[in-house]
C-alpha atoms as a PDB file:
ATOM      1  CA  UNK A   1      76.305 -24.714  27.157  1.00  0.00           C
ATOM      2  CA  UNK A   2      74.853 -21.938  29.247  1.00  0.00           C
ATOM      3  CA  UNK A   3      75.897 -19.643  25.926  1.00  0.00           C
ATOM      4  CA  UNK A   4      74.395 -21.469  23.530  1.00  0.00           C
ATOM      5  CA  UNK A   5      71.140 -21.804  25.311  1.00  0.00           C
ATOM      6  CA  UNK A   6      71.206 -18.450  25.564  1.00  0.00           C
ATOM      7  CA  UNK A   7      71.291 -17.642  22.233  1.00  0.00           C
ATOM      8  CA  UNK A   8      68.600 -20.113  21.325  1.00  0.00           C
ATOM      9  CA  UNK A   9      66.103 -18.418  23.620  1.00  0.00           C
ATOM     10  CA  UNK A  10      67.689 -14.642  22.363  1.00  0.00           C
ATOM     11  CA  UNK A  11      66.667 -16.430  18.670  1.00  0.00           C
ATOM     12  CA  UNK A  12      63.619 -17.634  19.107  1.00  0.00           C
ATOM     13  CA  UNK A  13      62.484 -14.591  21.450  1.00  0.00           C
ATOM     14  CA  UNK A  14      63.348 -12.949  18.218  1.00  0.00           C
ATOM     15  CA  UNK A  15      61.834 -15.048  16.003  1.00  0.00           C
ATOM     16  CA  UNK A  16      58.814 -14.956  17.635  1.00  0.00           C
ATOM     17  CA  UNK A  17      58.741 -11.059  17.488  1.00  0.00           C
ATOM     18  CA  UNK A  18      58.913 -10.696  14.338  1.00  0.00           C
ATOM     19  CA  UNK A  19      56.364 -13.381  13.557  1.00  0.00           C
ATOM     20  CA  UNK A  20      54.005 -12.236  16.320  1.00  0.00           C
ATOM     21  CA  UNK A  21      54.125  -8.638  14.325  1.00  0.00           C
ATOM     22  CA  UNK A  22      53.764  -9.663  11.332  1.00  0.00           C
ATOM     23  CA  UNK A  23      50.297  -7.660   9.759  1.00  0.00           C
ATOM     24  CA  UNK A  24      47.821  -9.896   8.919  1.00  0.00           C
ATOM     25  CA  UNK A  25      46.779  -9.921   5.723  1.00  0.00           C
ATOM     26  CA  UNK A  26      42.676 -10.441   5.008  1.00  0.00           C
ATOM     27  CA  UNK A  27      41.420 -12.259   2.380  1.00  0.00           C
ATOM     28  CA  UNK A  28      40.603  -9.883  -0.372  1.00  0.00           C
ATOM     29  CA  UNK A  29      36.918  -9.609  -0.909  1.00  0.00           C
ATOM     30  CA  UNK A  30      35.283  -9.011  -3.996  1.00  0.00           C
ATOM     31  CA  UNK A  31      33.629  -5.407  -4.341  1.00  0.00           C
ATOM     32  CA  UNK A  32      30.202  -5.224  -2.887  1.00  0.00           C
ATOM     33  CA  UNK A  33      28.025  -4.682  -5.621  1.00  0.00           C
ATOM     34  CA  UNK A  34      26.046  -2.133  -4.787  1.00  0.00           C
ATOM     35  CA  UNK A  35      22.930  -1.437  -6.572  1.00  0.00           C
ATOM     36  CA  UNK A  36      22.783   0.879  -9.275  1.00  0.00           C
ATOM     37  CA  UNK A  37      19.960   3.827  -8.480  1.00  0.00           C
ATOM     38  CA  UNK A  38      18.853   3.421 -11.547  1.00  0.00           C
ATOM     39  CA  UNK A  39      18.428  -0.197 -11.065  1.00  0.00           C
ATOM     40  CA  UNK A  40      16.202   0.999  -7.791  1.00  0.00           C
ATOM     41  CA  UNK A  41      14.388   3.333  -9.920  1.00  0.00           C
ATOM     42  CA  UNK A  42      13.240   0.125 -12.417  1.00  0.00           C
ATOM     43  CA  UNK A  43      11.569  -1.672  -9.401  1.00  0.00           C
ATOM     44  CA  UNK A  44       9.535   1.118  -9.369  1.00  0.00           C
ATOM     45  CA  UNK A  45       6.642   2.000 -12.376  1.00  0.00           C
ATOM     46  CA  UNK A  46       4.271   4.986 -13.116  1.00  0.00           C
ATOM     47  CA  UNK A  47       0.789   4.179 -12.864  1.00  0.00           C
ATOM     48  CA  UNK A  48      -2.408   5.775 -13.895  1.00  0.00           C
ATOM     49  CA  UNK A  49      -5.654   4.921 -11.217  1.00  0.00           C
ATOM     50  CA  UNK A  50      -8.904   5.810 -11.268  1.00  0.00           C
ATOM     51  CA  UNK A  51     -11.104   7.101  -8.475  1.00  0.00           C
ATOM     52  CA  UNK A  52     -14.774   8.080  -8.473  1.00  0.00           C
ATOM     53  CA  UNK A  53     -16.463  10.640  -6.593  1.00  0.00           C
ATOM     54  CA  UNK A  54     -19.571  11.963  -6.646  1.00  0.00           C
ATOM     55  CA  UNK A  55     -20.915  15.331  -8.994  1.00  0.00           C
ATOM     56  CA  UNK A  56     -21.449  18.199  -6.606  1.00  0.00           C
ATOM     57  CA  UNK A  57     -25.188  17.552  -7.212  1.00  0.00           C
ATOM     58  CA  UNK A  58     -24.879  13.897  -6.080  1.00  0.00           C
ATOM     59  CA  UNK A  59     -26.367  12.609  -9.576  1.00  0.00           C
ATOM     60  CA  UNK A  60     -23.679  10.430 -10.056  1.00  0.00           C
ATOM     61  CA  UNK A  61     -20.189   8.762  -9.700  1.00  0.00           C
ATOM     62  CA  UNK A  62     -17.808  10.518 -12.124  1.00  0.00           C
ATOM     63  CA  UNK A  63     -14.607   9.211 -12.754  1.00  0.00           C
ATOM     64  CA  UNK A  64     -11.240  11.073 -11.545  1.00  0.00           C
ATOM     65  CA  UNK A  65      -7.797  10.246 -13.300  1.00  0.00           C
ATOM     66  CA  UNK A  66      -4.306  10.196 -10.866  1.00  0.00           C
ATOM     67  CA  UNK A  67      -0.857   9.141 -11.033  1.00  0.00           C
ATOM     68  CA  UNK A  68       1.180   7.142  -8.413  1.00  0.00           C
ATOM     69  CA  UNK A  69       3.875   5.666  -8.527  1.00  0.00           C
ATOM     70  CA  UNK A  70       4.640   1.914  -6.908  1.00  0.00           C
ATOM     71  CA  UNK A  71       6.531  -1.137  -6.795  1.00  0.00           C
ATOM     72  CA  UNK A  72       6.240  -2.771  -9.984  1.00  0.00           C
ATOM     73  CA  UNK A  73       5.662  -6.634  -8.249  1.00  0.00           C
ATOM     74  CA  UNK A  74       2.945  -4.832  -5.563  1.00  0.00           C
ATOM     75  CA  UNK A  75       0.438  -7.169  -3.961  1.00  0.00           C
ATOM     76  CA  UNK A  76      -3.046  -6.218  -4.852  1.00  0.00           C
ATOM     77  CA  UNK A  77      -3.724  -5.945  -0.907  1.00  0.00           C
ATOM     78  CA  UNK A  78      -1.143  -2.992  -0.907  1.00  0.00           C
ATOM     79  CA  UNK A  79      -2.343  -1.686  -4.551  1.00  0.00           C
ATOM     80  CA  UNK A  80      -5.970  -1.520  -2.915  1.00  0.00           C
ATOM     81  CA  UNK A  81      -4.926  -0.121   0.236  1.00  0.00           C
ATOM     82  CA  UNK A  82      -2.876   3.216  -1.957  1.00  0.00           C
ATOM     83  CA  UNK A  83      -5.855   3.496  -4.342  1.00  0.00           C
ATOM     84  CA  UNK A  84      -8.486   3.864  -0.865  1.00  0.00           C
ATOM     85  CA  UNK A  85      -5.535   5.961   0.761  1.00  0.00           C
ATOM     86  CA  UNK A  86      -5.975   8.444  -2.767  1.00  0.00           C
ATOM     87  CA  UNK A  87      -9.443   8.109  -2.961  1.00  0.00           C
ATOM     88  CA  UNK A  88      -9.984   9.005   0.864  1.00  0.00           C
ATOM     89  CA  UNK A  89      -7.536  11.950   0.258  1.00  0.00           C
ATOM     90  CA  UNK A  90     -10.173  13.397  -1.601  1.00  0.00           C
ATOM     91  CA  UNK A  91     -10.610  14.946  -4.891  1.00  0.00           C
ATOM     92  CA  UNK A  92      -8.834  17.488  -6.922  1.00  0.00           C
ATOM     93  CA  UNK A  93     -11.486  18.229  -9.146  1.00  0.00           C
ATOM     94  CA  UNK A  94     -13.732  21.104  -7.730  1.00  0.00           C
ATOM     95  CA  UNK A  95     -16.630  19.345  -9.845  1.00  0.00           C
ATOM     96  CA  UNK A  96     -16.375  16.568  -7.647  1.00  0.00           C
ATOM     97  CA  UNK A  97     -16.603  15.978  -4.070  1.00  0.00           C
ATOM     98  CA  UNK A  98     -15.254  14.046  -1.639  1.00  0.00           C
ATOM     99  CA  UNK A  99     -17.700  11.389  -0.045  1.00  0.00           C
ATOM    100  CA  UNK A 100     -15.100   9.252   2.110  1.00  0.00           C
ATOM    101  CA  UNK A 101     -14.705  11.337   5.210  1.00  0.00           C
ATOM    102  CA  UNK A 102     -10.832  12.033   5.446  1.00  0.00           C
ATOM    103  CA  UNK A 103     -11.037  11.140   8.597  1.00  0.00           C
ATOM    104  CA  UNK A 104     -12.118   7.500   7.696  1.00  0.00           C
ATOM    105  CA  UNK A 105      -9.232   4.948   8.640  1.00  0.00           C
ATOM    106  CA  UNK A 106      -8.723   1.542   6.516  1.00  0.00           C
ATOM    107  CA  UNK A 107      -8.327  -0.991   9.152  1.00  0.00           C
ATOM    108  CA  UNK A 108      -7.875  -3.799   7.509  1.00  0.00           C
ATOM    109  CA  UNK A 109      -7.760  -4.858   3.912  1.00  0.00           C
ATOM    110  CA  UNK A 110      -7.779  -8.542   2.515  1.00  0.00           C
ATOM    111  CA  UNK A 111      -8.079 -10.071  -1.152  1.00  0.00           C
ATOM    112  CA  UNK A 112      -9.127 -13.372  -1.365  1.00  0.00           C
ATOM    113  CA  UNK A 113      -9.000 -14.168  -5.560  1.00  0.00           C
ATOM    114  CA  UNK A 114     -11.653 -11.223  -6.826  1.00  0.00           C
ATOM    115  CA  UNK A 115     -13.087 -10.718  -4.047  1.00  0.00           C
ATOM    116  CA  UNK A 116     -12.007  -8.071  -1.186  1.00  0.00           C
ATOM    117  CA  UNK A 117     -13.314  -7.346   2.298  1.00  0.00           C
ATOM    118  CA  UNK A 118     -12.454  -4.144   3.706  1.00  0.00           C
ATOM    119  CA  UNK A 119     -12.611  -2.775   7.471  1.00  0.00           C
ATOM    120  CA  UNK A 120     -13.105   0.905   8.436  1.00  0.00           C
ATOM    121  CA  UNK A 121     -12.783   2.684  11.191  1.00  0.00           C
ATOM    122  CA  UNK A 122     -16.193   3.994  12.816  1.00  0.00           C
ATOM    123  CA  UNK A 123     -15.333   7.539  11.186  1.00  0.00           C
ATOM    124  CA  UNK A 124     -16.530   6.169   7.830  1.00  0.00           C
ATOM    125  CA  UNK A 125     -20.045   6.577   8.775  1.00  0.00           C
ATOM    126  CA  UNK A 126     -21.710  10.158   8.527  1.00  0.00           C
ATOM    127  CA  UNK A 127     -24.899   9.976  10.469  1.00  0.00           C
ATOM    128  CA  UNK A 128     -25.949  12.689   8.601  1.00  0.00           C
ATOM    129  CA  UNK A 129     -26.202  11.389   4.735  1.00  0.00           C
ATOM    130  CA  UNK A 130     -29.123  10.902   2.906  1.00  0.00           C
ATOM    131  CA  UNK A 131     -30.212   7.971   1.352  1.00  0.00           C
ATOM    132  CA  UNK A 132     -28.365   9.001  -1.874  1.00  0.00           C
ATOM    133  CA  UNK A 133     -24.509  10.382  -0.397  1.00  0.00           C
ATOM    134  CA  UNK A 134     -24.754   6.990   1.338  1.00  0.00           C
ATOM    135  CA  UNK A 135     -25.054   4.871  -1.597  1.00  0.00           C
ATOM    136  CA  UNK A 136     -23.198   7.095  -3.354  1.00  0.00           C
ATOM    137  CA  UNK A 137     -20.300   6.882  -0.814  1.00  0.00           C
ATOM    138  CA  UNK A 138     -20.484   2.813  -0.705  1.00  0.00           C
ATOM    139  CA  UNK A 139     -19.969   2.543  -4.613  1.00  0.00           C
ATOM    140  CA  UNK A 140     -17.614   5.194  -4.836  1.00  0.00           C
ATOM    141  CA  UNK A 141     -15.174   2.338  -2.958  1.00  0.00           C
ATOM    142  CA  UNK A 142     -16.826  -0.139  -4.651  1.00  0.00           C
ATOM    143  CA  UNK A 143     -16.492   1.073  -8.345  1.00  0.00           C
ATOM    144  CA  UNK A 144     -13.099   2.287  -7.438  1.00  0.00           C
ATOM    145  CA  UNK A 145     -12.000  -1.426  -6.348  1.00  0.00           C
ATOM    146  CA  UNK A 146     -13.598  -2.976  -9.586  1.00  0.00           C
ATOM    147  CA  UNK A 147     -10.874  -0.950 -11.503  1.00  0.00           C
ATOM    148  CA  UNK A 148      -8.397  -2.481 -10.217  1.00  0.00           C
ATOM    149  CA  UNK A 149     -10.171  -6.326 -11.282  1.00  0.00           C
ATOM    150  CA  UNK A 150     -11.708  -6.914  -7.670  1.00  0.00           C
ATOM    151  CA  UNK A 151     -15.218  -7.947  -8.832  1.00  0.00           C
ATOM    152  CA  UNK A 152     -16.689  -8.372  -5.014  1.00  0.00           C
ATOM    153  CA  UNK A 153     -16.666  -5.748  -2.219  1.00  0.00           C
ATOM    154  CA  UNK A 154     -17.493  -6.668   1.153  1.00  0.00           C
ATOM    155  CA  UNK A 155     -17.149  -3.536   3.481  1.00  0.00           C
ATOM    156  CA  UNK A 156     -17.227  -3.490   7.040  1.00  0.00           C
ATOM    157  CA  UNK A 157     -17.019  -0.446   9.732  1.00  0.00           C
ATOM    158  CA  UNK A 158     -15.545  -1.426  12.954  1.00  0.00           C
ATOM    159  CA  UNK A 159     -16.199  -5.360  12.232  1.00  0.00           C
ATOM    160  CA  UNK A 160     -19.778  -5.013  10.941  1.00  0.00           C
ATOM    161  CA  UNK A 161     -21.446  -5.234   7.556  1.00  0.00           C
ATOM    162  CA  UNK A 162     -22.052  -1.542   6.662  1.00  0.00           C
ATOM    163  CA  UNK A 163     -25.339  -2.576   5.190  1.00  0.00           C
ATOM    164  CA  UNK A 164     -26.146  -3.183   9.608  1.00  0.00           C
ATOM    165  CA  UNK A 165     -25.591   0.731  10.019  1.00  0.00           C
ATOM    166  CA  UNK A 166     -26.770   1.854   6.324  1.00  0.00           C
ATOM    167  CA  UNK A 167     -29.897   0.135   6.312  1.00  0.00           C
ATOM    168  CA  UNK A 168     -31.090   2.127   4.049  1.00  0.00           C
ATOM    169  CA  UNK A 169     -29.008   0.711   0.908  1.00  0.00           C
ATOM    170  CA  UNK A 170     -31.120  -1.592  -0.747  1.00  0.00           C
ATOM    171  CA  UNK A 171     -27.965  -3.838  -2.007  1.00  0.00           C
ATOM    172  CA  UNK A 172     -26.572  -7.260  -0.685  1.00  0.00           C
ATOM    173  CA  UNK A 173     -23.478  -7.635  -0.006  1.00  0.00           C
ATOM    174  CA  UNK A 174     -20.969  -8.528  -1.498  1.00  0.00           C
ATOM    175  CA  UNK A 175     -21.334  -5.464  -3.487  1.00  0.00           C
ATOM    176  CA  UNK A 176     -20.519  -5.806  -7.345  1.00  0.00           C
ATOM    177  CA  UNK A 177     -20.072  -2.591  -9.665  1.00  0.00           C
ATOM    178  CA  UNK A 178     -22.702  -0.253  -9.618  1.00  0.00           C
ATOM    179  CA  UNK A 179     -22.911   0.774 -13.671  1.00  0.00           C
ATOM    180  CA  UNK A 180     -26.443   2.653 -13.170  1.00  0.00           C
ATOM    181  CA  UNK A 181     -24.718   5.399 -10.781  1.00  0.00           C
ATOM    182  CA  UNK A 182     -22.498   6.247 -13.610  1.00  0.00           C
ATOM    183  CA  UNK A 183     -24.085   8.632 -16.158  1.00  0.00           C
ATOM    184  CA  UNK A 184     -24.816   6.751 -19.811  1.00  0.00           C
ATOM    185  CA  UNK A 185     -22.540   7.601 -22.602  1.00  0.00           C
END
């Protein structure tokens, strides 16, 4: 009897070995699919902008052509946001010049329908602008915007209305497109 129980502990000792052992096999999976770079590539389109700037005589806004590329679903918040980034970047046109200061930092940017109201940073303001470069600087964001199908431009520097610290701009805000700084065709 001893034996035999023996042998059934020797069996299932070896049983359970072998069981124990025994490699696990994982559920296959299905391939990731990863996406196809040139399936990236299609969220992405070509687009043409424009930017104004003022002439180097500061008669007018003139218009400046440039191609970026973004996501073709972007949010007009983000699409505004690039075409200020490009426009503060200043020009490549040496017809043109730049009237943002580069130094000028977009604080905040928000679209409500047509309408957008944009934040600066203080650096925005040059103290030392005539009457002109500072209207000329105000509509050359403000013309900008309108190409993009933003019909009201509400600007502020460091919280307050730019027209508080440019007094000397005779519009209201919200500021609409400014045609008459354009030079007739």
């Amino acid at each position: 009897m001893k034996r035999l129980l023996i042998i059934v502990l020797i069996l299932a000792l070896v049983f359970t070995l072998a069981v124990g052992c025994k490699k696990k096999e994982e559920p296959i999976q299905p391939p990731q699919e990863q996406e196809n770079p040139q399936e990236q590539e299609s969220a992405f389109e070509e687009r043409e902008i424009l930017l104004f700037y003022p002439d180097q005589n500061n008669n007018f806004l003139l218009p400046e052509f440039r191609k970026v590329t973004v996501q073709k679903d972007i949010e007009t918040e983000d699409l505004a946001r690039l075409v200020l980034e490009e426009l503060i970047s200043g020009t490549e046109n040496s017809q043109l010049k730049c009237i943002v200061p580069r130094n000028a930092k977009l604080l905040s940017v928000d679209v409500y329908g047509e309408s957008i109201e944009l934040d600066f940073s203080e650096d925005f303001i040059v103290k030392s602008y005539t009457k002109r470069e500072k209207l000329l600087q105000v509509f050359s964001v403000v013309n900008t915007l309108s190409e993009l199908g933003l019909e009201e431009v509400v600007i502020l520097v460091d919280g307050k209305p730019v027209s508080d610290i440019y007094t000397s701009i005779e519009y209201e805000m919200p500021y609409l497109r400014n045609d008459e700084l354009m030079p007739s065709k």
